[in-house]
PDB file of N, CA and C in Angstrom:
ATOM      1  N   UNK A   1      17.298  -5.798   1.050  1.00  0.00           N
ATOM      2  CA  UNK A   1      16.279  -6.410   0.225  1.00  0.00           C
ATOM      3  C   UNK A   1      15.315  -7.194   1.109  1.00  0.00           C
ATOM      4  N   UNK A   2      14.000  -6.988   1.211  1.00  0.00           N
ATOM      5  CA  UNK A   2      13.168  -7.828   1.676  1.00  0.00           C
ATOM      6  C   UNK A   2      12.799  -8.997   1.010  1.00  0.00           C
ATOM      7  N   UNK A   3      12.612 -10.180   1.619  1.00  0.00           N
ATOM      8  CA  UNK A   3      12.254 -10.965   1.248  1.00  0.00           C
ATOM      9  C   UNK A   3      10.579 -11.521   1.094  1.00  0.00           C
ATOM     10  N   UNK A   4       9.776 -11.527   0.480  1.00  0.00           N
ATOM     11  CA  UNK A   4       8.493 -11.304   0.623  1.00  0.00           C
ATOM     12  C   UNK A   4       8.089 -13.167   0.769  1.00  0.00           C
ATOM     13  N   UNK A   5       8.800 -13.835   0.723  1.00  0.00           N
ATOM     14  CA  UNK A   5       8.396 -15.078   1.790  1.00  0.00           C
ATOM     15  C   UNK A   5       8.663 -15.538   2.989  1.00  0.00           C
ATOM     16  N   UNK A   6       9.069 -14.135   3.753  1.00  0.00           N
ATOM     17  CA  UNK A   6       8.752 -13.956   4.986  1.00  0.00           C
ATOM     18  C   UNK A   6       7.798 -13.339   5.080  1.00  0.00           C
ATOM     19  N   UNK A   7       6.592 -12.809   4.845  1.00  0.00           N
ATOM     20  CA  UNK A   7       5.432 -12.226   4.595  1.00  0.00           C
ATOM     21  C   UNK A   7       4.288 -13.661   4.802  1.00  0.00           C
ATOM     22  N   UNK A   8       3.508 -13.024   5.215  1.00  0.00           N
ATOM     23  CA  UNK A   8       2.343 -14.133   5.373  1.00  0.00           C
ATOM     24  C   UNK A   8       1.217 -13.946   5.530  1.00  0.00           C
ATOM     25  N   UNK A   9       0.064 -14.373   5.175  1.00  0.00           N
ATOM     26  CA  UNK A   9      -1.839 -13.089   5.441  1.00  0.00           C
ATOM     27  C   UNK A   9      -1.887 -14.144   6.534  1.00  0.00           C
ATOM     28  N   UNK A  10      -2.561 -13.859   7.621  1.00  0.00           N
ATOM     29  CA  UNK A  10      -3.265 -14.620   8.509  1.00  0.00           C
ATOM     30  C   UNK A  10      -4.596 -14.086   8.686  1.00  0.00           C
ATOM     31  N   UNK A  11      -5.218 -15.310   8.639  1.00  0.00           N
ATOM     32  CA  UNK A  11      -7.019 -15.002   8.888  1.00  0.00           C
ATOM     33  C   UNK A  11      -7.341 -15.564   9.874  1.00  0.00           C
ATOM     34  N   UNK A  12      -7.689 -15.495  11.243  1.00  0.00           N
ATOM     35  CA  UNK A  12      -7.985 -16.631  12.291  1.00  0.00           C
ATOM     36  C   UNK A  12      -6.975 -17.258  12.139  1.00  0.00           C
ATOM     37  N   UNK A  13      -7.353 -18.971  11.727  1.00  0.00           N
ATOM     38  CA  UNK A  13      -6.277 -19.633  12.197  1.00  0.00           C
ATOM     39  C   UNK A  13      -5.670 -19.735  10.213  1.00  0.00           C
ATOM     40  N   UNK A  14      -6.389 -19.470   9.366  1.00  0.00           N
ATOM     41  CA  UNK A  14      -5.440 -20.131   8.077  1.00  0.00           C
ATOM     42  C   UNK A  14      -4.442 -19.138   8.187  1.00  0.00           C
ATOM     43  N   UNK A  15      -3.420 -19.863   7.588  1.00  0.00           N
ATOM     44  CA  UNK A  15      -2.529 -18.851   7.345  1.00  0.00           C
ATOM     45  C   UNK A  15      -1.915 -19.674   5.547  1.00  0.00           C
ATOM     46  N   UNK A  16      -1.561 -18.182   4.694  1.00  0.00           N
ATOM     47  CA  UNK A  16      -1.283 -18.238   3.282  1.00  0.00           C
ATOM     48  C   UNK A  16       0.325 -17.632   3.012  1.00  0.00           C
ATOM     49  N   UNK A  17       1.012 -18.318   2.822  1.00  0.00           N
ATOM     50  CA  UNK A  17       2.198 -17.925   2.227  1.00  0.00           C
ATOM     51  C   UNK A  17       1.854 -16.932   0.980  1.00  0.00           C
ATOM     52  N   UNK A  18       2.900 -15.884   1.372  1.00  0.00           N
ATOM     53  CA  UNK A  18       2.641 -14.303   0.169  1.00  0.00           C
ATOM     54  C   UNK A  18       3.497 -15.476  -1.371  1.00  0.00           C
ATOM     55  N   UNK A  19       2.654 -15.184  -2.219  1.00  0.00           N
ATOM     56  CA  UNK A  19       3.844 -15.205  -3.409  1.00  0.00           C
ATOM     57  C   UNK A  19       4.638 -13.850  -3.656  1.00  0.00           C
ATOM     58  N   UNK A  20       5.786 -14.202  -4.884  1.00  0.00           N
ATOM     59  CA  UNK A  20       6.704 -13.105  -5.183  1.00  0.00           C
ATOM     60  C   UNK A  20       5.960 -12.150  -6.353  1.00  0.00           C
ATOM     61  N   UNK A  21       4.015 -12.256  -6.489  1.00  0.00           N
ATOM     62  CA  UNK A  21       3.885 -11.167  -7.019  1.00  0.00           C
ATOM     63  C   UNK A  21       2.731 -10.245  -6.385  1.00  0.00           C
ATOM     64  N   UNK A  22       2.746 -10.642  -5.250  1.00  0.00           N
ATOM     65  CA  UNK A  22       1.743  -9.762  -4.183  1.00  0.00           C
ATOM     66  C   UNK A  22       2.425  -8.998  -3.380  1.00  0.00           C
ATOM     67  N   UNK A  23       1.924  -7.710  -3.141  1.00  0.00           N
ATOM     68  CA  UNK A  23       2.549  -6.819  -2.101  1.00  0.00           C
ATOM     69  C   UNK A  23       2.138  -6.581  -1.451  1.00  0.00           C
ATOM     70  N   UNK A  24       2.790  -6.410   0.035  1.00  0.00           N
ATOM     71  CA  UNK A  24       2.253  -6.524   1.156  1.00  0.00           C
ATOM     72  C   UNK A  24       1.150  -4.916   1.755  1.00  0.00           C
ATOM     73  N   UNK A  25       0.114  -5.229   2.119  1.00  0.00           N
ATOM     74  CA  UNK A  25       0.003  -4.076   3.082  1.00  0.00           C
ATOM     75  C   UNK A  25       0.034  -3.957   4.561  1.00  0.00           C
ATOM     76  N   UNK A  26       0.915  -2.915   4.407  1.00  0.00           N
ATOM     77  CA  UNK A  26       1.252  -2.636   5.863  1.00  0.00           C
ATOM     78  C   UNK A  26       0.718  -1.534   6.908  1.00  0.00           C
ATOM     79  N   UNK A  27       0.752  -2.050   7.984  1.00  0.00           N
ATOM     80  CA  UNK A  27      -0.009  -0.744   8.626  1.00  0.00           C
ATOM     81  C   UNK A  27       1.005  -0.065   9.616  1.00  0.00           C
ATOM     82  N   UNK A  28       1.713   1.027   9.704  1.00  0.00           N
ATOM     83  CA  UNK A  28       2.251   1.690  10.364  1.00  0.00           C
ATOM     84  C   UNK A  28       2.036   2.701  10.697  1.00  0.00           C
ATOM     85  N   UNK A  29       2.178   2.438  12.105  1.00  0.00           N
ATOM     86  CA  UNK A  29       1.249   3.722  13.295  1.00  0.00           C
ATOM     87  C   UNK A  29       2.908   4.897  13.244  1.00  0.00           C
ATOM     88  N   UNK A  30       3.950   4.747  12.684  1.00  0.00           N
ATOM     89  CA  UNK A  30       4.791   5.897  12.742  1.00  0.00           C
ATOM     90  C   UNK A  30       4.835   6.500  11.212  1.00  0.00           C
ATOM     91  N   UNK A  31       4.131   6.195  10.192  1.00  0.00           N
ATOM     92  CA  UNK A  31       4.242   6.676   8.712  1.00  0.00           C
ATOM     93  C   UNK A  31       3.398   8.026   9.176  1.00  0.00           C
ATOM     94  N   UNK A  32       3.889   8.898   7.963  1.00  0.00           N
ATOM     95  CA  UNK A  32       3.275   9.991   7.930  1.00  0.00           C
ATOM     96  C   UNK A  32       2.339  10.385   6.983  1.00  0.00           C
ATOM     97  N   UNK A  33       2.736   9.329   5.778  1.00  0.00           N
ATOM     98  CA  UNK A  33       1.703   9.188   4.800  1.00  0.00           C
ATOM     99  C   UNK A  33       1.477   7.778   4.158  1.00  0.00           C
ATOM    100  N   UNK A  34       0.183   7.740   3.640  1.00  0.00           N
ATOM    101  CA  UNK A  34      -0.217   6.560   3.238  1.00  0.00           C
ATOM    102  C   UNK A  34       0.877   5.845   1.567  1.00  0.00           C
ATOM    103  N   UNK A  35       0.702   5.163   0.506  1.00  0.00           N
ATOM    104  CA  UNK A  35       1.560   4.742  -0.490  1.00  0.00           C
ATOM    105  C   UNK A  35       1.009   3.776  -1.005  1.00  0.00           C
ATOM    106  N   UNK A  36       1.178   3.705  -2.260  1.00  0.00           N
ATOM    107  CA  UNK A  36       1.053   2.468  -2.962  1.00  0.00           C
ATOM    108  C   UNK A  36       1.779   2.417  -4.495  1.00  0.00           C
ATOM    109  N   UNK A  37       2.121   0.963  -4.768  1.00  0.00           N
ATOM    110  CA  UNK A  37       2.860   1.113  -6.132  1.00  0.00           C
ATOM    111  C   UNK A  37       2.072   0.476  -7.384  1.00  0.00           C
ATOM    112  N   UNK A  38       0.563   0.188  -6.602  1.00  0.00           N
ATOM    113  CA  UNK A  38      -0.604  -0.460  -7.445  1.00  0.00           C
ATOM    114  C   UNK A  38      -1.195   0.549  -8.094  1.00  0.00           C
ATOM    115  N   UNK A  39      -1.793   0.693  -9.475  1.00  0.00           N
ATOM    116  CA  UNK A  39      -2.060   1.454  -9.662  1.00  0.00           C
ATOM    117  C   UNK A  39      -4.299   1.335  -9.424  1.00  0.00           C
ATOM    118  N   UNK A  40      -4.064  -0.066  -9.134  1.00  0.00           N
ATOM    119  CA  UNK A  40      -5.506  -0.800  -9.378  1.00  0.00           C
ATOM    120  C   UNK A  40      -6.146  -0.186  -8.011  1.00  0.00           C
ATOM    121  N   UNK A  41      -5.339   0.377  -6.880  1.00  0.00           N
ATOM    122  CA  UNK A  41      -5.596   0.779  -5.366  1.00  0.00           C
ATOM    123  C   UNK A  41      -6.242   2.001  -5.592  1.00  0.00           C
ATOM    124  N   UNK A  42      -6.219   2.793  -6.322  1.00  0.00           N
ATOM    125  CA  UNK A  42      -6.813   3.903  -6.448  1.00  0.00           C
ATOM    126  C   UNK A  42      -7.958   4.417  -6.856  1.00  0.00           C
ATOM    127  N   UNK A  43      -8.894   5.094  -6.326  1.00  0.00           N
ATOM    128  CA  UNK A  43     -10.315   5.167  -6.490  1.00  0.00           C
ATOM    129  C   UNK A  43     -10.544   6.178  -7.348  1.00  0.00           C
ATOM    130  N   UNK A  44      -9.378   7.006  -7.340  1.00  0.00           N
ATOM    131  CA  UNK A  44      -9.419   8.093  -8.327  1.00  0.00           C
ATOM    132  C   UNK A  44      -8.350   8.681  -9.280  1.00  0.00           C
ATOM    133  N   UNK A  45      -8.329   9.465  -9.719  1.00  0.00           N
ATOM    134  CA  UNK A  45      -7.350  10.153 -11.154  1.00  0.00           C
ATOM    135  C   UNK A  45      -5.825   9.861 -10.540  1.00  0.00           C
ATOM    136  N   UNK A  46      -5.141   9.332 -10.758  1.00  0.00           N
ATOM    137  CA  UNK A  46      -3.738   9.669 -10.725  1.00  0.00           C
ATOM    138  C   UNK A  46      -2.957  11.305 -10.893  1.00  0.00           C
ATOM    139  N   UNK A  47      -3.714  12.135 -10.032  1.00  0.00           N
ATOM    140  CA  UNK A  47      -2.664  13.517 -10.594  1.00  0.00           C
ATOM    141  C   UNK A  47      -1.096  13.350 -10.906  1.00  0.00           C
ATOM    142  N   UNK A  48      -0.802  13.706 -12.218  1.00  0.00           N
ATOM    143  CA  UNK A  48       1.315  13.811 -12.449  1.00  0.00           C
ATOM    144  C   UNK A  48       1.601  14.439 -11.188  1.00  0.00           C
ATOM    145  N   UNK A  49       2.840  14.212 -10.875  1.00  0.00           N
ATOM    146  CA  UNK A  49       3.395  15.298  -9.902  1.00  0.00           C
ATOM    147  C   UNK A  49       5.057  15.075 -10.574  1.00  0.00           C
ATOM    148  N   UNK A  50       5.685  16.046 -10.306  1.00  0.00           N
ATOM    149  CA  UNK A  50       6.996  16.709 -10.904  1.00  0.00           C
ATOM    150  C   UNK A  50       7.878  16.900  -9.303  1.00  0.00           C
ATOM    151  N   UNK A  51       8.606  15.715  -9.727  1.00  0.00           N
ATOM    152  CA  UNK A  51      10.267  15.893  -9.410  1.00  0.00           C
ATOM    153  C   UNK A  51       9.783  16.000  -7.487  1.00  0.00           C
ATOM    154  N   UNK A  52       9.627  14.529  -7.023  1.00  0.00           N
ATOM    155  CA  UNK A  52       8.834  14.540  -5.568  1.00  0.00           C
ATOM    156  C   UNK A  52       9.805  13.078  -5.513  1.00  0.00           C
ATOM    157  N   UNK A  53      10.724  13.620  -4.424  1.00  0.00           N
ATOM    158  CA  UNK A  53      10.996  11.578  -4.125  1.00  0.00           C
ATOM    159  C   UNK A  53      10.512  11.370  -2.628  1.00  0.00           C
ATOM    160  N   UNK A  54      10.921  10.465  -2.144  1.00  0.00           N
ATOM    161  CA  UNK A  54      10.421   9.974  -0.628  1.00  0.00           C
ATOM    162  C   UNK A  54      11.378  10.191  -0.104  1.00  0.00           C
ATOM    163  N   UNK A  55      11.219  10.272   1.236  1.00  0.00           N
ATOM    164  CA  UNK A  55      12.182  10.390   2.359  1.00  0.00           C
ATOM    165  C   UNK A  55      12.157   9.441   3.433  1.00  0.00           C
ATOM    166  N   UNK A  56      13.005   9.199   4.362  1.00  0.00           N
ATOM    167  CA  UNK A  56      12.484   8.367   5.372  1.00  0.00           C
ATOM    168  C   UNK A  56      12.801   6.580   4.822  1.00  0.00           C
ATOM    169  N   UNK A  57      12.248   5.571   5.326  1.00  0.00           N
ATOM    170  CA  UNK A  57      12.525   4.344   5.163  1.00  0.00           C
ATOM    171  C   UNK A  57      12.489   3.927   3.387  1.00  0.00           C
ATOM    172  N   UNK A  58      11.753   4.535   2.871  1.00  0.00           N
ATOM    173  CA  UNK A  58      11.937   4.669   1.583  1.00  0.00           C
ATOM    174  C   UNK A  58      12.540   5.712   0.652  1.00  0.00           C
ATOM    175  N   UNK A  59      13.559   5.952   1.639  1.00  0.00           N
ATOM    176  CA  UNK A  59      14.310   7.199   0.753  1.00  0.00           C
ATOM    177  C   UNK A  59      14.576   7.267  -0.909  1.00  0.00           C
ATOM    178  N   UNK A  60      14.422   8.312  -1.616  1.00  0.00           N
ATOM    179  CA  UNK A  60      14.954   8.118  -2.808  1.00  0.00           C
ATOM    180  C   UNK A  60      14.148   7.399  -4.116  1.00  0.00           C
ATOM    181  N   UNK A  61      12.588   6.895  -3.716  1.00  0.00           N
ATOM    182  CA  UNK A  61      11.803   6.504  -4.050  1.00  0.00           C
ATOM    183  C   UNK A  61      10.986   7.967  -5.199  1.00  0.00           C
ATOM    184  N   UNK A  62      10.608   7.608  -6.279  1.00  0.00           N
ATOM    185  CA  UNK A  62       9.852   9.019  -6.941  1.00  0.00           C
ATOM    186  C   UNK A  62       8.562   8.562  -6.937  1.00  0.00           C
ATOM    187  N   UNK A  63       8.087   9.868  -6.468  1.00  0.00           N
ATOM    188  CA  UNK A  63       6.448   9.759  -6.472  1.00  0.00           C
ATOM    189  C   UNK A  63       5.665  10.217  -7.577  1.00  0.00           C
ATOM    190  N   UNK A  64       4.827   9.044  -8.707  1.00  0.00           N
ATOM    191  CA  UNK A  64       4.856   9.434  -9.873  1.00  0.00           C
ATOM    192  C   UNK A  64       3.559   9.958 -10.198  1.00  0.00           C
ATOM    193  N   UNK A  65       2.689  10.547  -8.972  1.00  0.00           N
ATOM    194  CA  UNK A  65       1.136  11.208  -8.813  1.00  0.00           C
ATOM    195  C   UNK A  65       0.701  11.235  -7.427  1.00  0.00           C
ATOM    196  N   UNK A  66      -0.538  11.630  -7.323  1.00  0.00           N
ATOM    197  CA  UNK A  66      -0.846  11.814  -6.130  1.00  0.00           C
ATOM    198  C   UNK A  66      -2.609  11.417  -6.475  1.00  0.00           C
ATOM    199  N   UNK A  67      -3.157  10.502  -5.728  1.00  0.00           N
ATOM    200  CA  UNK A  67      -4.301  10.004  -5.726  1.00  0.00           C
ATOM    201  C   UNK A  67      -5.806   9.474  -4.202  1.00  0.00           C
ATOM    202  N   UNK A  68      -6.457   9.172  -4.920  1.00  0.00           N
ATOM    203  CA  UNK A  68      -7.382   8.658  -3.327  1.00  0.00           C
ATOM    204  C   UNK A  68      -6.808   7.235  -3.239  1.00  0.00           C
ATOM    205  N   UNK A  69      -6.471   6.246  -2.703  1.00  0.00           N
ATOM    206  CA  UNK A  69      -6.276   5.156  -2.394  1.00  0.00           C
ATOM    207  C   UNK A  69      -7.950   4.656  -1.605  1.00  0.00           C
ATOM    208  N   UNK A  70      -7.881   3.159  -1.968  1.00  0.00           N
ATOM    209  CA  UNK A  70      -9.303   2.434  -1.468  1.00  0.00           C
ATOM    210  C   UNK A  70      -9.148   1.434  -1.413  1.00  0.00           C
ATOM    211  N   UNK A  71      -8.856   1.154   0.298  1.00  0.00           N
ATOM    212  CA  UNK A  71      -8.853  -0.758   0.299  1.00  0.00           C
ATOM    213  C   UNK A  71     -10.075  -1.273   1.306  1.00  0.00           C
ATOM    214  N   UNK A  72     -11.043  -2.249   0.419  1.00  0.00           N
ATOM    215  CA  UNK A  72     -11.752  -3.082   1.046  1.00  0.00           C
ATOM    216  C   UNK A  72     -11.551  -3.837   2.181  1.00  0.00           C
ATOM    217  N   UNK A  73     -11.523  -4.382   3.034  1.00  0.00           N
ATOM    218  CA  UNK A  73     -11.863  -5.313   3.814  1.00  0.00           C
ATOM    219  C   UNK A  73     -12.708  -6.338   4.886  1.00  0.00           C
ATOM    220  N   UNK A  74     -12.293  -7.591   4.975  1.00  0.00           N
ATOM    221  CA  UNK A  74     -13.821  -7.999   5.447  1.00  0.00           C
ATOM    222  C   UNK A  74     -13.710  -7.917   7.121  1.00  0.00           C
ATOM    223  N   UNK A  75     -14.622  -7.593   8.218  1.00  0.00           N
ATOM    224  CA  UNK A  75     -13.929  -7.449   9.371  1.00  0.00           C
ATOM    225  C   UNK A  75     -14.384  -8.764  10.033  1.00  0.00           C
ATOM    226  N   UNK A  76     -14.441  -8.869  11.123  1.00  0.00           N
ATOM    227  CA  UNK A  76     -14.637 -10.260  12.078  1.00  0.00           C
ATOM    228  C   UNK A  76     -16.044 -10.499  11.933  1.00  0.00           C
ATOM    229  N   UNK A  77     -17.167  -9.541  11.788  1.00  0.00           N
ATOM    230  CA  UNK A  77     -18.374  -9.959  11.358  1.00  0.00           C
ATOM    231  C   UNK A  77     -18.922 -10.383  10.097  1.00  0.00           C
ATOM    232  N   UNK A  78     -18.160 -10.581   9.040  1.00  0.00           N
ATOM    233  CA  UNK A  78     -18.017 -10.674   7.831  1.00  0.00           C
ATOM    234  C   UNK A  78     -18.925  -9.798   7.016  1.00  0.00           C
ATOM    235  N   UNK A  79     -18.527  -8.180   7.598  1.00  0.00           N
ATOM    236  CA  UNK A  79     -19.229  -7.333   6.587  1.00  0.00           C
ATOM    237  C   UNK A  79     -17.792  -6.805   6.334  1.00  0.00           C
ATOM    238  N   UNK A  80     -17.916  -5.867   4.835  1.00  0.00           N
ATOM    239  CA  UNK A  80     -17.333  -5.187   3.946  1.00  0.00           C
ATOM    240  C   UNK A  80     -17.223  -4.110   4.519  1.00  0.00           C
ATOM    241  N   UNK A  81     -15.704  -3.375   4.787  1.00  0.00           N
ATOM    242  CA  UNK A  81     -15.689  -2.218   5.325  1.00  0.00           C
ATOM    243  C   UNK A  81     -14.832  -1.693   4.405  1.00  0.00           C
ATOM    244  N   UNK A  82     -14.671  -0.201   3.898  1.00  0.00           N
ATOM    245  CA  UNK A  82     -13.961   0.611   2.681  1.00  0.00           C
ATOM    246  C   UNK A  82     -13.148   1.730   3.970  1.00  0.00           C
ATOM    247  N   UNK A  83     -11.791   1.418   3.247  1.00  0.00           N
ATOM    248  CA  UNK A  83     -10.806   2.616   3.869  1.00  0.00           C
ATOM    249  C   UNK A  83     -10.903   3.311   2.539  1.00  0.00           C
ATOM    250  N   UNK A  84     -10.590   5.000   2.842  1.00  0.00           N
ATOM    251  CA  UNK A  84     -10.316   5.463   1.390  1.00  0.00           C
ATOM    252  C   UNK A  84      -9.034   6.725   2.263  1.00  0.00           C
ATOM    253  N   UNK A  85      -8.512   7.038   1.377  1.00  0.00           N
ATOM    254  CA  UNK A  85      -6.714   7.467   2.108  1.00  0.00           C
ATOM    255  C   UNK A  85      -7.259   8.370   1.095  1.00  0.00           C
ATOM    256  N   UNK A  86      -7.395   9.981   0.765  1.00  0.00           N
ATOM    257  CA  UNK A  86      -6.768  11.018   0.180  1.00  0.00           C
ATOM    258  C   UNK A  86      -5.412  11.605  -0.217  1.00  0.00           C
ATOM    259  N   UNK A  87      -5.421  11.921  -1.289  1.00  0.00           N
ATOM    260  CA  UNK A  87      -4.136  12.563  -1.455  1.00  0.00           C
ATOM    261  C   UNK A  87      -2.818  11.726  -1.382  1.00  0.00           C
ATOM    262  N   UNK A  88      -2.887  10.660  -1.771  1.00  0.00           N
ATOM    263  CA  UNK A  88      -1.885   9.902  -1.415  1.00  0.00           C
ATOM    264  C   UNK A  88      -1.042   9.744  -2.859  1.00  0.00           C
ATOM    265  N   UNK A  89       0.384   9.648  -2.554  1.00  0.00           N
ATOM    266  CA  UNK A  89       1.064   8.920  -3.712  1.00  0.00           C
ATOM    267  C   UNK A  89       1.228   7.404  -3.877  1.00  0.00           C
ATOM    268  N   UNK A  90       1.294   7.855  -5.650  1.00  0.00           N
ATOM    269  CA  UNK A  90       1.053   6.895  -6.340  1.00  0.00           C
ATOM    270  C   UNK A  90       2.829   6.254  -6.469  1.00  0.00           C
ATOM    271  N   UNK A  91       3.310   5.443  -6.137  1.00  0.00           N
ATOM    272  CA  UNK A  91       5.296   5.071  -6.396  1.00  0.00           C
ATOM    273  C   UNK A  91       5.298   3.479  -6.514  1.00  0.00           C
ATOM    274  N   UNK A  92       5.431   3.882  -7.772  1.00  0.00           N
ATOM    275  CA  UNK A  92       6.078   2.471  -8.600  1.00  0.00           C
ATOM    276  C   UNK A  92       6.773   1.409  -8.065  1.00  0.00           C
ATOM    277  N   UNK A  93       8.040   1.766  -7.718  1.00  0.00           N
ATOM    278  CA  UNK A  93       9.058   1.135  -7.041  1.00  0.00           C
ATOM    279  C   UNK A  93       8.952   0.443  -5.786  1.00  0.00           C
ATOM    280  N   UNK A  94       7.928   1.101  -5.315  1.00  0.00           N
ATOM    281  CA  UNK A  94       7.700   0.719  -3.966  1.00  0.00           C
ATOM    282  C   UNK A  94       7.271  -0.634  -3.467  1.00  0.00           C
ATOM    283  N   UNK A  95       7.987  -1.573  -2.672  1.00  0.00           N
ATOM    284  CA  UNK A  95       8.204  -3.380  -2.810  1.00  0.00           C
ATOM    285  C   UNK A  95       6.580  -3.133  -1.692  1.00  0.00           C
ATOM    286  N   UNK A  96       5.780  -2.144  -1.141  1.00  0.00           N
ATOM    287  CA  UNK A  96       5.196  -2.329  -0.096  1.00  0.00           C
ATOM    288  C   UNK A  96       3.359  -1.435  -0.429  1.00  0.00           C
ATOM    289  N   UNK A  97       2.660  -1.444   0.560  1.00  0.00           N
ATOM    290  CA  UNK A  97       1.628  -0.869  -0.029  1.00  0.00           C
ATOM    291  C   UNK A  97       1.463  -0.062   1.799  1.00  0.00           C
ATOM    292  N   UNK A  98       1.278   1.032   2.207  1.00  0.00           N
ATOM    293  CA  UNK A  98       1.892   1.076   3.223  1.00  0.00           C
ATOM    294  C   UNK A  98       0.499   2.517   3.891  1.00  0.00           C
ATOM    295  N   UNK A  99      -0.169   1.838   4.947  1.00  0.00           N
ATOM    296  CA  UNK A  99      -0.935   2.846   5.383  1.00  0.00           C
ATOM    297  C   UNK A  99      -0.393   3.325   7.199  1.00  0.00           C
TER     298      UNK A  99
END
């Protein structure tokens, strides 16, 4: 079980303790695919998908569509930059938001 107040955003120097109803995003350079269990992350249709679980660190996880994912962020110059992830699943369960 993770504990998500070991989690923390750092901006420069503030730093914000996560509460227990934010999920983290993570960036991992060994994932093979992107994830999210938000449904608000998605820029587009939720396609159903049938009988798909996860493998790997989230084994056993069901993937309940497949969608574009879209996360904003502000960079060090304080302009607005848009990631958008294709094809990605949509999983409920999932304690993480994971690119």
């Amino acid at each position: 079980m993770v504990q998500l107040a070991a989690f923390e955003a750092t901006y420069h120097d503030n730093i914000t303790p996560m509460s227990p109803d934010m999920v983290p995003l993570i960036f991992d350079t060994g994932a093979r695919i992107s994830m999210s269990p938000n449904k608000s992350d998605f820029c587009s249709l939720i396609h159903p998908t049938q009988d798909i679980t996860i493998k790997g660190i989230a084994a056993g996880l069901t993937v309940k569509g497949m969608g574009d994912l879209s996360y904003t962020f502000i960079n060090d110059e304080g302009t607005e930059q848009t990631l958008t992830l294709h094809n990605c699943p949509y999983v409920p369960n999932c304690i993480i938001r994971l690119i």
